[in-house]
Protein backbone atom coordinates (compact mmCIF):
# COMPACT_ATOMS: atom_id res chain seq x y z
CA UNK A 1 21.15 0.62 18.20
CA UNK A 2 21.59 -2.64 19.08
CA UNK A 3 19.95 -4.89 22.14
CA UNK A 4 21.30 -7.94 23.50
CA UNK A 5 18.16 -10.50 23.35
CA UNK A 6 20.61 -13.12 24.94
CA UNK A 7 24.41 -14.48 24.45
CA UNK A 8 23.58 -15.41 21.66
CA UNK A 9 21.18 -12.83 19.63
CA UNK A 10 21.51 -9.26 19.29
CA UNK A 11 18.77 -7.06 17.63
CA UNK A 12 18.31 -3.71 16.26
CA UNK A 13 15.71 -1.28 17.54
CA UNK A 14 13.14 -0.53 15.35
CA UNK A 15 10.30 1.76 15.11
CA UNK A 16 6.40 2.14 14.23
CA UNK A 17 4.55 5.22 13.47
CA UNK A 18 3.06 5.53 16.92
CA UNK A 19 6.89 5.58 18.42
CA UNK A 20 7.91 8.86 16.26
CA UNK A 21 6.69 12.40 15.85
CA UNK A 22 7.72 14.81 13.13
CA UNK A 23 9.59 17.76 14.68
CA UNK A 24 7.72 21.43 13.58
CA UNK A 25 11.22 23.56 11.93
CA UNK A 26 11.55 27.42 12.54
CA UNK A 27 9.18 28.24 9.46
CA UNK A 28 5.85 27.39 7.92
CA UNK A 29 4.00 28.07 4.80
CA UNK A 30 0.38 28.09 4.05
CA UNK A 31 -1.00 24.66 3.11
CA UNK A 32 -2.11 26.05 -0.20
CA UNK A 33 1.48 26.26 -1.79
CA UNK A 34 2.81 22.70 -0.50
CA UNK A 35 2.62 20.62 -3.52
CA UNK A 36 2.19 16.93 -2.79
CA UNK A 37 1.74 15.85 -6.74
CA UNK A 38 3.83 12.05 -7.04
CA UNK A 39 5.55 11.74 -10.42
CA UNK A 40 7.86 9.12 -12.07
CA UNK A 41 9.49 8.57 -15.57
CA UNK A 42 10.04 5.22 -17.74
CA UNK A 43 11.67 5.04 -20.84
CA UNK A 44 10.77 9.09 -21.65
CA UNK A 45 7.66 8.67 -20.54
CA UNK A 46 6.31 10.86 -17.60
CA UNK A 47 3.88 9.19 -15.42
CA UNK A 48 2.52 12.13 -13.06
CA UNK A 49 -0.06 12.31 -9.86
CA UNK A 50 -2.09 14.99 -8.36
CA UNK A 51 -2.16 12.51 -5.44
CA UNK A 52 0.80 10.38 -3.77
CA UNK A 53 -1.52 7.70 -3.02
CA UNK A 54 -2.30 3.93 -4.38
CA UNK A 55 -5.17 2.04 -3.55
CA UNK A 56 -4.06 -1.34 -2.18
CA UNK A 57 -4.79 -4.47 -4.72
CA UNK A 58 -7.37 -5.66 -2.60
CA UNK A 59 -10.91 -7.24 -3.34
CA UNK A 60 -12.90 -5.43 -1.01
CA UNK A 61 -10.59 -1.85 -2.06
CA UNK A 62 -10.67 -2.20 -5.51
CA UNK A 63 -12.84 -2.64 -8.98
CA UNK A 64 -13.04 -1.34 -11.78
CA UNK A 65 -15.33 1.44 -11.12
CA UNK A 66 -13.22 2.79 -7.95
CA UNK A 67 -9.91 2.51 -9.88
CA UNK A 68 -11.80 4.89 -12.15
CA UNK A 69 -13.15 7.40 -9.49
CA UNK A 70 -9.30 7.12 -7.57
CA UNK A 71 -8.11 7.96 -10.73
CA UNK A 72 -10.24 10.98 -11.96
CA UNK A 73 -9.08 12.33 -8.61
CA UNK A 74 -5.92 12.38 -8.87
CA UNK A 75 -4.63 8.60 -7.44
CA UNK A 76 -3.70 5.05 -8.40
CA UNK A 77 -5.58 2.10 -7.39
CA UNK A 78 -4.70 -1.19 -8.47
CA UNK A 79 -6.73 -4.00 -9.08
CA UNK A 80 -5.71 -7.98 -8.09
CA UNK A 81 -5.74 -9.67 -11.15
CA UNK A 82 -5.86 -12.90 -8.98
CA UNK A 83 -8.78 -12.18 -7.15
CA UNK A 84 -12.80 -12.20 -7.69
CA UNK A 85 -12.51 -9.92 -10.08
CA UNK A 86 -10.78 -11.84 -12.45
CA UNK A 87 -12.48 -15.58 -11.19
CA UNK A 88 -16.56 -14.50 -11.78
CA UNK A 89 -18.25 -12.58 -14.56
CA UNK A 90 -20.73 -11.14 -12.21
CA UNK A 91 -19.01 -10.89 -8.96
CA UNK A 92 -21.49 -9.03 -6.97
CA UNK A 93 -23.29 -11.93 -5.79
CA UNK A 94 -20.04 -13.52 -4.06
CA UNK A 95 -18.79 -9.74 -2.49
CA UNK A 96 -22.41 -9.81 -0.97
CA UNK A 97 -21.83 -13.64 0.51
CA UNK A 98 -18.65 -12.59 2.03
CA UNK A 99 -19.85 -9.56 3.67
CA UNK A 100 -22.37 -11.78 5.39
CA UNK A 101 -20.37 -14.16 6.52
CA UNK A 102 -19.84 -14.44 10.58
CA UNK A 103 -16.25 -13.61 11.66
CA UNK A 104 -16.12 -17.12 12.76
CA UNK A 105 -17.00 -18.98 9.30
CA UNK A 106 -15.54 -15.79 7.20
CA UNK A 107 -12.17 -17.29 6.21
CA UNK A 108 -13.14 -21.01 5.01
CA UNK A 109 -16.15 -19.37 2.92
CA UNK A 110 -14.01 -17.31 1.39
CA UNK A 111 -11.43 -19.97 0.87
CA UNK A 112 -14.31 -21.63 -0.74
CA UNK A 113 -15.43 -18.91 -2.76
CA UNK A 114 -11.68 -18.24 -4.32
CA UNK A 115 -11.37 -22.24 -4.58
CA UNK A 116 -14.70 -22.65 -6.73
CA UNK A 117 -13.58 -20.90 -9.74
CA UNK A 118 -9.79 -20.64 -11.08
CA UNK A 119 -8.48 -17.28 -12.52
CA UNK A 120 -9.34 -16.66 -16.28
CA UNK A 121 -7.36 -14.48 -18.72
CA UNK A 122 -10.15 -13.03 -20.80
CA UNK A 123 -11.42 -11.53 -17.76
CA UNK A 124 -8.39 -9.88 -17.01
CA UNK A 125 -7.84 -8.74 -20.37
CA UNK A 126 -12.09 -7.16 -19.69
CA UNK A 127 -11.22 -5.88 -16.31
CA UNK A 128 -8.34 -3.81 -17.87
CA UNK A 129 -10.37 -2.47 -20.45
CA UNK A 130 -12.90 -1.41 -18.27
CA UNK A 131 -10.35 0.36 -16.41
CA UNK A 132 -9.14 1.96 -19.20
CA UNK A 133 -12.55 2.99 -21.02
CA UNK A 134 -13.02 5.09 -17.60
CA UNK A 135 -10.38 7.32 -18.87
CA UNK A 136 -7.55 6.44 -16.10
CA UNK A 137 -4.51 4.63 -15.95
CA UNK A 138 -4.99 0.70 -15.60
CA UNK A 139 -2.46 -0.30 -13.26
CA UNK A 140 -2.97 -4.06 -11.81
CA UNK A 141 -0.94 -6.64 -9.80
CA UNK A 142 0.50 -10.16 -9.80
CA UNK A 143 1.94 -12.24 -8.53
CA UNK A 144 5.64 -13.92 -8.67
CA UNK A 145 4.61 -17.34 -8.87
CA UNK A 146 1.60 -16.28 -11.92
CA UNK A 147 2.76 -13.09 -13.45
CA UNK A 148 3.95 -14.93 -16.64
CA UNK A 149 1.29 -16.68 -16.90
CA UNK A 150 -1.27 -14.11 -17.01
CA UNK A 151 0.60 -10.66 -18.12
CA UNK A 152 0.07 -11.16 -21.72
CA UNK A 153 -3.65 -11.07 -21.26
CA UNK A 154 -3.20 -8.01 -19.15
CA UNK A 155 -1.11 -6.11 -21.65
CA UNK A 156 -4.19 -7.21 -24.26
CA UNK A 157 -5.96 -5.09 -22.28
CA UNK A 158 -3.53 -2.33 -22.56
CA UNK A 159 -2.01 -2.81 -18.88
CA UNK A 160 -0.19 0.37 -17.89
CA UNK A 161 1.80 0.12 -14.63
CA UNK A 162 2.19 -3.98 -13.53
CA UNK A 163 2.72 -4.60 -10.16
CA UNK A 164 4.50 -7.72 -8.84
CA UNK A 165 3.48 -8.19 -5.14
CA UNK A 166 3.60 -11.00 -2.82
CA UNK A 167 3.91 -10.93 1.28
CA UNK A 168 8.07 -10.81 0.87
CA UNK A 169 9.04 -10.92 -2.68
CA UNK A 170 12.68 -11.79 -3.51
CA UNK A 171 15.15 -10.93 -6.43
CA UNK A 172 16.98 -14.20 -5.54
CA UNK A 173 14.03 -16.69 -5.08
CA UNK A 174 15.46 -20.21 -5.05
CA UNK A 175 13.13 -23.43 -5.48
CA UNK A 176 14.29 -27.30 -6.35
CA UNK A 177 11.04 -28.16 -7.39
CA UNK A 178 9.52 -24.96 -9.96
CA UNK A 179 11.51 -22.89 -12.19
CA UNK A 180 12.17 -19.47 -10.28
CA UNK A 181 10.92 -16.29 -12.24
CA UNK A 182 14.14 -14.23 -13.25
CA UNK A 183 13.05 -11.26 -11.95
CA UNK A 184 15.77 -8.93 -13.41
CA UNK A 185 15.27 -9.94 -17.02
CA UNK A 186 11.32 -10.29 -16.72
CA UNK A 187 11.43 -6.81 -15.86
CA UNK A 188 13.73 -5.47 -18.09
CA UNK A 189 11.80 -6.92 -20.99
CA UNK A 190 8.61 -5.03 -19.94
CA UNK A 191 7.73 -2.37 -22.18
CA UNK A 192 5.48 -0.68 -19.15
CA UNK A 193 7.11 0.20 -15.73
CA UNK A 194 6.98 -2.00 -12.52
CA UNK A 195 6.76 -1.49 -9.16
CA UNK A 196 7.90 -4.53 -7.04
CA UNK A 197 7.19 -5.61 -3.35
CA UNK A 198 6.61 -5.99 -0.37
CA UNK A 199 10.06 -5.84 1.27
CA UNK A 200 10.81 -4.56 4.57
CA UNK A 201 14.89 -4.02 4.54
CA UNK A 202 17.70 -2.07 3.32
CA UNK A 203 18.94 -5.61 1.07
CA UNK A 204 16.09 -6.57 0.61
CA UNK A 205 14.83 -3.18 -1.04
CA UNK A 206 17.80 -2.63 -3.10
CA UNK A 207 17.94 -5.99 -4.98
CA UNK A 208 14.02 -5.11 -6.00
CA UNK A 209 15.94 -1.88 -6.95
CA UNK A 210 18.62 -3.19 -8.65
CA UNK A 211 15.89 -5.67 -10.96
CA UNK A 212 14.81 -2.59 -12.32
CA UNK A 213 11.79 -1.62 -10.70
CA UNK A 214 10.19 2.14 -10.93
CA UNK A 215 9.15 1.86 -7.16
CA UNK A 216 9.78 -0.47 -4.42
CA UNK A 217 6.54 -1.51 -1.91
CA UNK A 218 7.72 -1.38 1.60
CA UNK A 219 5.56 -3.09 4.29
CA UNK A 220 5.37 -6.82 4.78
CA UNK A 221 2.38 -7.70 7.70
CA UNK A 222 1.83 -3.91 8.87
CA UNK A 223 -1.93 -3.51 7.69
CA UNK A 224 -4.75 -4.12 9.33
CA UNK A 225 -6.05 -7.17 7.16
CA UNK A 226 -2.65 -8.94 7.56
CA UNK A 227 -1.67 -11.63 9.56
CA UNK A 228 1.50 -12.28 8.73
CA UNK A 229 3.60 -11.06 11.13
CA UNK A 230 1.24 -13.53 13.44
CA UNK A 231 1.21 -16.36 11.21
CA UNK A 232 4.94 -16.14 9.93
CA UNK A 233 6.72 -13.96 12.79
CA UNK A 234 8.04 -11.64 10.06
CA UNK A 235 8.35 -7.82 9.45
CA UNK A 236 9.24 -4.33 10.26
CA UNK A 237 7.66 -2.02 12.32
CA UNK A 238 7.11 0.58 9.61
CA UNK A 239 8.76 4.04 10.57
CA UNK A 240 12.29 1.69 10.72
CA UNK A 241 11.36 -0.25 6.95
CA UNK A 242 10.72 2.82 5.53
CA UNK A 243 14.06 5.03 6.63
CA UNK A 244 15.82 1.75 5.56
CA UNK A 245 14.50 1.57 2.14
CA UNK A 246 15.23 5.16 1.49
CA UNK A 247 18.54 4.71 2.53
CA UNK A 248 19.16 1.72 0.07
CA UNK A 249 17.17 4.45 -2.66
CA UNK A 250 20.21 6.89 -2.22
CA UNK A 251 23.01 3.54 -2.45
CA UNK A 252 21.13 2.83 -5.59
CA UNK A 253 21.18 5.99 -7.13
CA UNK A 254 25.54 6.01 -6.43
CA UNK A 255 25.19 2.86 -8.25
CA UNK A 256 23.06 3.66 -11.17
CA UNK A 257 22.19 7.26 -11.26
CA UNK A 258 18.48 6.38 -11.37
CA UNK A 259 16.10 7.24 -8.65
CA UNK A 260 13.92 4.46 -7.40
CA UNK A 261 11.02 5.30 -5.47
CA UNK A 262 9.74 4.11 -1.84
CA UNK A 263 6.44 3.19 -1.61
CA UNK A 264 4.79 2.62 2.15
CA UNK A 265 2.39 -0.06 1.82
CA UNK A 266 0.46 -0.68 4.50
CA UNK A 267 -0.44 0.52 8.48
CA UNK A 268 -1.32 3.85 7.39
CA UNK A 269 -4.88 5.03 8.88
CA UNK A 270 -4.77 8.55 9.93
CA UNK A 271 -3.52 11.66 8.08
CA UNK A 272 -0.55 11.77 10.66
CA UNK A 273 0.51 8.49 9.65
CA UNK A 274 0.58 8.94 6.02
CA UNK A 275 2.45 12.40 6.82
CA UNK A 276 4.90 10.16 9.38
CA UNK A 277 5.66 7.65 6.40
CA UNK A 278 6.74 10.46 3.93
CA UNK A 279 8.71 11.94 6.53
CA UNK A 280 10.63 8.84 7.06
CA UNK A 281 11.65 9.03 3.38
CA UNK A 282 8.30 7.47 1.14
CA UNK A 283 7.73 8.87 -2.20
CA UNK A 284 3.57 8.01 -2.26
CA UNK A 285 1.85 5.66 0.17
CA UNK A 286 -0.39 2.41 -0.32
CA UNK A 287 -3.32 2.08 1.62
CA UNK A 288 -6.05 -0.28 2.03
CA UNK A 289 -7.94 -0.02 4.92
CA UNK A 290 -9.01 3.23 5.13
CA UNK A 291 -10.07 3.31 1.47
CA UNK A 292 -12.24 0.25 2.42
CA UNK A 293 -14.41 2.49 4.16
CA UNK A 294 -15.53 4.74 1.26
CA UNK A 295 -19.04 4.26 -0.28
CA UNK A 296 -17.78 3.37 -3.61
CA UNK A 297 -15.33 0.74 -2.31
CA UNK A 298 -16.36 -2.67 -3.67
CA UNK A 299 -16.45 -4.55 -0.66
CA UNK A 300 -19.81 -3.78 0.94
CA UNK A 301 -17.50 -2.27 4.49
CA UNK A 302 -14.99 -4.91 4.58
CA UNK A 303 -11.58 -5.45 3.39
CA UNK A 304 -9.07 -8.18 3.40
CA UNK A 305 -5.91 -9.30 2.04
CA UNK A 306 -4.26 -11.38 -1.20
CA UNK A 307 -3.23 -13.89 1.32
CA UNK A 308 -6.72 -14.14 3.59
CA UNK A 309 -8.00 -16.90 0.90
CA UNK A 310 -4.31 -18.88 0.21
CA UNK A 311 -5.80 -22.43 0.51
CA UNK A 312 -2.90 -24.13 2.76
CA UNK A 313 -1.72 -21.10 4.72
CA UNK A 314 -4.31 -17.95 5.15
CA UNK A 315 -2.32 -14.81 5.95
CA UNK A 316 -5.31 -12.44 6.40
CA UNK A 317 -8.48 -11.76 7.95
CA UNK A 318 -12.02 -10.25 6.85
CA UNK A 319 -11.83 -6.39 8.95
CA UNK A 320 -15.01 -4.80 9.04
CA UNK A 321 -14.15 -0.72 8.30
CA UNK A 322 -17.75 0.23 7.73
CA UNK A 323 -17.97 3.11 5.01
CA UNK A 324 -17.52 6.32 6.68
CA UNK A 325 -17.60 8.58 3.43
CA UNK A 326 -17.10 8.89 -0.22
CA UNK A 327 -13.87 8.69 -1.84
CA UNK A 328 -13.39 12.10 -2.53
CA UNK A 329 -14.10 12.80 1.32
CA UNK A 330 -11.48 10.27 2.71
CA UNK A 331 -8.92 11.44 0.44
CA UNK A 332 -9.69 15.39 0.08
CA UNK A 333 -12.41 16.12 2.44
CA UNK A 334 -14.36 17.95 3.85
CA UNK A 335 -13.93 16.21 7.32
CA UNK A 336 -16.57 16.15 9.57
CA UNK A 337 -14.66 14.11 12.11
CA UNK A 338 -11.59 14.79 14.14
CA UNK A 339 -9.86 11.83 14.46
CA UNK A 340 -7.89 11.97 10.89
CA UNK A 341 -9.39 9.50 8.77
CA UNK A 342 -11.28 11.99 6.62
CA UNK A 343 -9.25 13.89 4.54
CA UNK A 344 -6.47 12.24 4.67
CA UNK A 345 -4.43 14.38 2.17
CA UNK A 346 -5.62 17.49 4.13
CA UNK A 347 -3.80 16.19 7.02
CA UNK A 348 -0.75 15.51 5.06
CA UNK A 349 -0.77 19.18 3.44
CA UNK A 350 -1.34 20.55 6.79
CA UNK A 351 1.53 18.79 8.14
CA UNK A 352 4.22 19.40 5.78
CA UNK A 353 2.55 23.38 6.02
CA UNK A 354 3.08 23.39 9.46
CA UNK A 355 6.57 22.10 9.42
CA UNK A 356 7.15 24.91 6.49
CA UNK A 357 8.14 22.10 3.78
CA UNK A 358 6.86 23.01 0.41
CA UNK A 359 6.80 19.24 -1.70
CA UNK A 360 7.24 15.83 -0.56
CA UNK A 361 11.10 15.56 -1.25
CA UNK A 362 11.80 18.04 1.03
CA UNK A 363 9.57 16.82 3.65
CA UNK A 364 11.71 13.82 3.07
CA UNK A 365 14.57 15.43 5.32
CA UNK A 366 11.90 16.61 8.12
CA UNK A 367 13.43 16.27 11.48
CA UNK A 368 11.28 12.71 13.46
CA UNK A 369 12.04 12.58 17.17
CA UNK A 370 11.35 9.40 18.95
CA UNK A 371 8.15 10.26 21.15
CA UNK A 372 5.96 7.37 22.13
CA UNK A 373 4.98 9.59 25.51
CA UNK A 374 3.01 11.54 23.10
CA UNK A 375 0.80 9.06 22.13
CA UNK A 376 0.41 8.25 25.58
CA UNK A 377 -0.50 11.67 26.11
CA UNK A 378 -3.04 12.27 23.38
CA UNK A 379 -4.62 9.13 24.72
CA UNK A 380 -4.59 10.30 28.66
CA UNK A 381 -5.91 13.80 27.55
CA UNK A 382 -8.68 12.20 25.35
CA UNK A 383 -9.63 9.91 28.24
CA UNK A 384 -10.01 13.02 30.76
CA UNK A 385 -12.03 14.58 28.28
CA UNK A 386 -14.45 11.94 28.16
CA UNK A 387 -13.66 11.19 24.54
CA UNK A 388 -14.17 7.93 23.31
CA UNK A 389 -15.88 6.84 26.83
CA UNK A 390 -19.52 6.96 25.90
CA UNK A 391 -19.90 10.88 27.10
């Protein structure tokens, strides 16, 4: 649906997570037969998940010891190859500076802290292997403008799954001054899959289809650690990017018979949200924040973004999420809290058992109604309860 803005402008509707609920159908099943396992093939190979989720390439997410634990539980988490990791031997001593910095001073520090040291390749190639040694998949990402530069180091280290992520990355980037990466043949020449974002429309998520990515990352500015949509005025509210995406999955796969998959990246913190965001049509989910907030999480209770340190033009900011469990608890449980940010997965299985959908591809065709009263409910009833009001 369309809205005039003015004479001149016309807009499309859009929608967020809290603007939608998913619709209960006439069955259900118990939550112990709903299978929620994530899977994907390249070149006869069969990548497979117990768990639909990725942990957002994000320095205060992400090391090489929690890619390890996300792993041996069933997940993905992928490490910035551009970040401290790959810019300090030791980097414990700089991810304890920035968790003591105040909000205020937080962002030049860190601007600082990225500035002082430039990215080097024989760390990358150690951080994969470390990765690796643990027993898991290494998957790690890059950027557009660098990931030529630095992927041979990270296939040294025996790189598995290469993401290419930026805030809005573009099949058809065009520069006068720098030599655009061809994004089609770069991929194509890959001998390990690719997943490819962020995007945040129907075009713009079937080009990044079309250059032969695996999965697609849509999200640009949702997440909690993102200021983009502030700084640049750009994005989607999620619910709308992700039906859109899916619909460009099913033009690609009339194209080319090969299914893509949609990847939610970002703005997910509750159980309900990750279940809204498969409902709308995503194959696995990216999150950030509320992985920030387990114990083994490298960034002593705070997260930011890739962009939070860019030295012209900082897209992020330093969130504090405080570490409200392990890994294992956040993701599987048990919860000991009712607001849905433990046991995330639970909340998903629950969900789709509730709604009687037995895997993720069918809850793909779930009925969503447009309901922003009930959020405005929940928070009325919650309020006359005396939750969250200090009693």
């Amino acid at each position: 649906m369309e809205i005039e803005i003015g004479r001149g402008k016309t807009a499309r509707q859009a929608y967020g997570f809290d603007d939608i609920a998913i619709v209960p159908s006439r069955r259900t099943r118990d939550p112990r037969d709903v299978d929620i396992h994530w899977e994907f093939s390249f070149k006869g190979k069969k990548y497979e998940f117990p768990l639909p989720v990725l942990a957002s390439a994000m320095d205060g997410v992400v090391d090489p010891g929690f890619a390890i634990t996300m792993g041996k539980l069933g997940g993905l988490a992928v490490l910035n190859l551009e970040g401290i990791q790959t810019r300090y031997a030791d980097p414990a001593p700089y991810l304890d500076q920035i968790a003591s910095f105040s909000k205020e001073e937080a962002t030049a520090k860190m601007q600082e802290i990225y500035a002082a040291e430039q990215v080097k390749p024989e760390l990358i190639t150690q951080r994969i292997k470390e990765i690796k040694a643990g027993g898991v998949l290494a998957a790690a990402s890059l950027t557009p403008q660098n990931v030529e530069r630095y992927i041979d180091a990270a296939m040294e280290g025996g790189l598995d799954i290469l993401v290419i992520q930026g805030t809005v990355v573009s099949a058809e980037h065009v520069s006068t001054y720098d030599k655009p990466l061809d994004l089609n043949a770069f991929v194509r020449d890959l001998p390990i899959p690719t997943i490819i974002g962020g995007c945040c429309s129907y075009q713009g998520a079937l080009h990044l289809m079309r250059a032969g990515a695996v999965g697609v990352l849509v999200g640009v500015g949702p997440g909690h650690a993102c200021t983009s949509r502030r700084v640049l005025g750009i994005g989607v509210p999620q619910a709308t990017a992700i039906a859109d995406a899916a619909a460009a999955r099913l033009r690609h796969i009339d194209e080319t018979g090969i299914y893509c998959h949609v990847i939610a990246d970002g703005g997910m913190r509750t159980g309900g949200d990750l279940a809204k965001a498969f409902a709308c049509g995503a194959d696995a989910v990216m999150i950030g924040s509320p992985l920030a907030a387990a114990s083994e999480a490298p960034g002593r209770g705070f997260h930011w973004g890739m962009a939070t340190f860019h030295p012209d033009l900082p897209r992020g900011t330093r969130v504090q999420a405080g570490v409200r469990g392990s890994l294992e608890e956040i993701l599987l449980g048990p919860a000991h809290q009712n607001d849905g940010t433990l046991n995330l997965l639970g909340g998903v299985r629950t969900s789709m058992a509730t709604c009687g959908y037995e895997n993720l591809k069918t809850f793909q065709k779930a009925e969503v109604m447009v309901a922003p009263a009930l959020q405005t409910e929940g928070k009325t009833l919650q309020q006359s309860q005396g939750v969250g009001m200090g009693r």
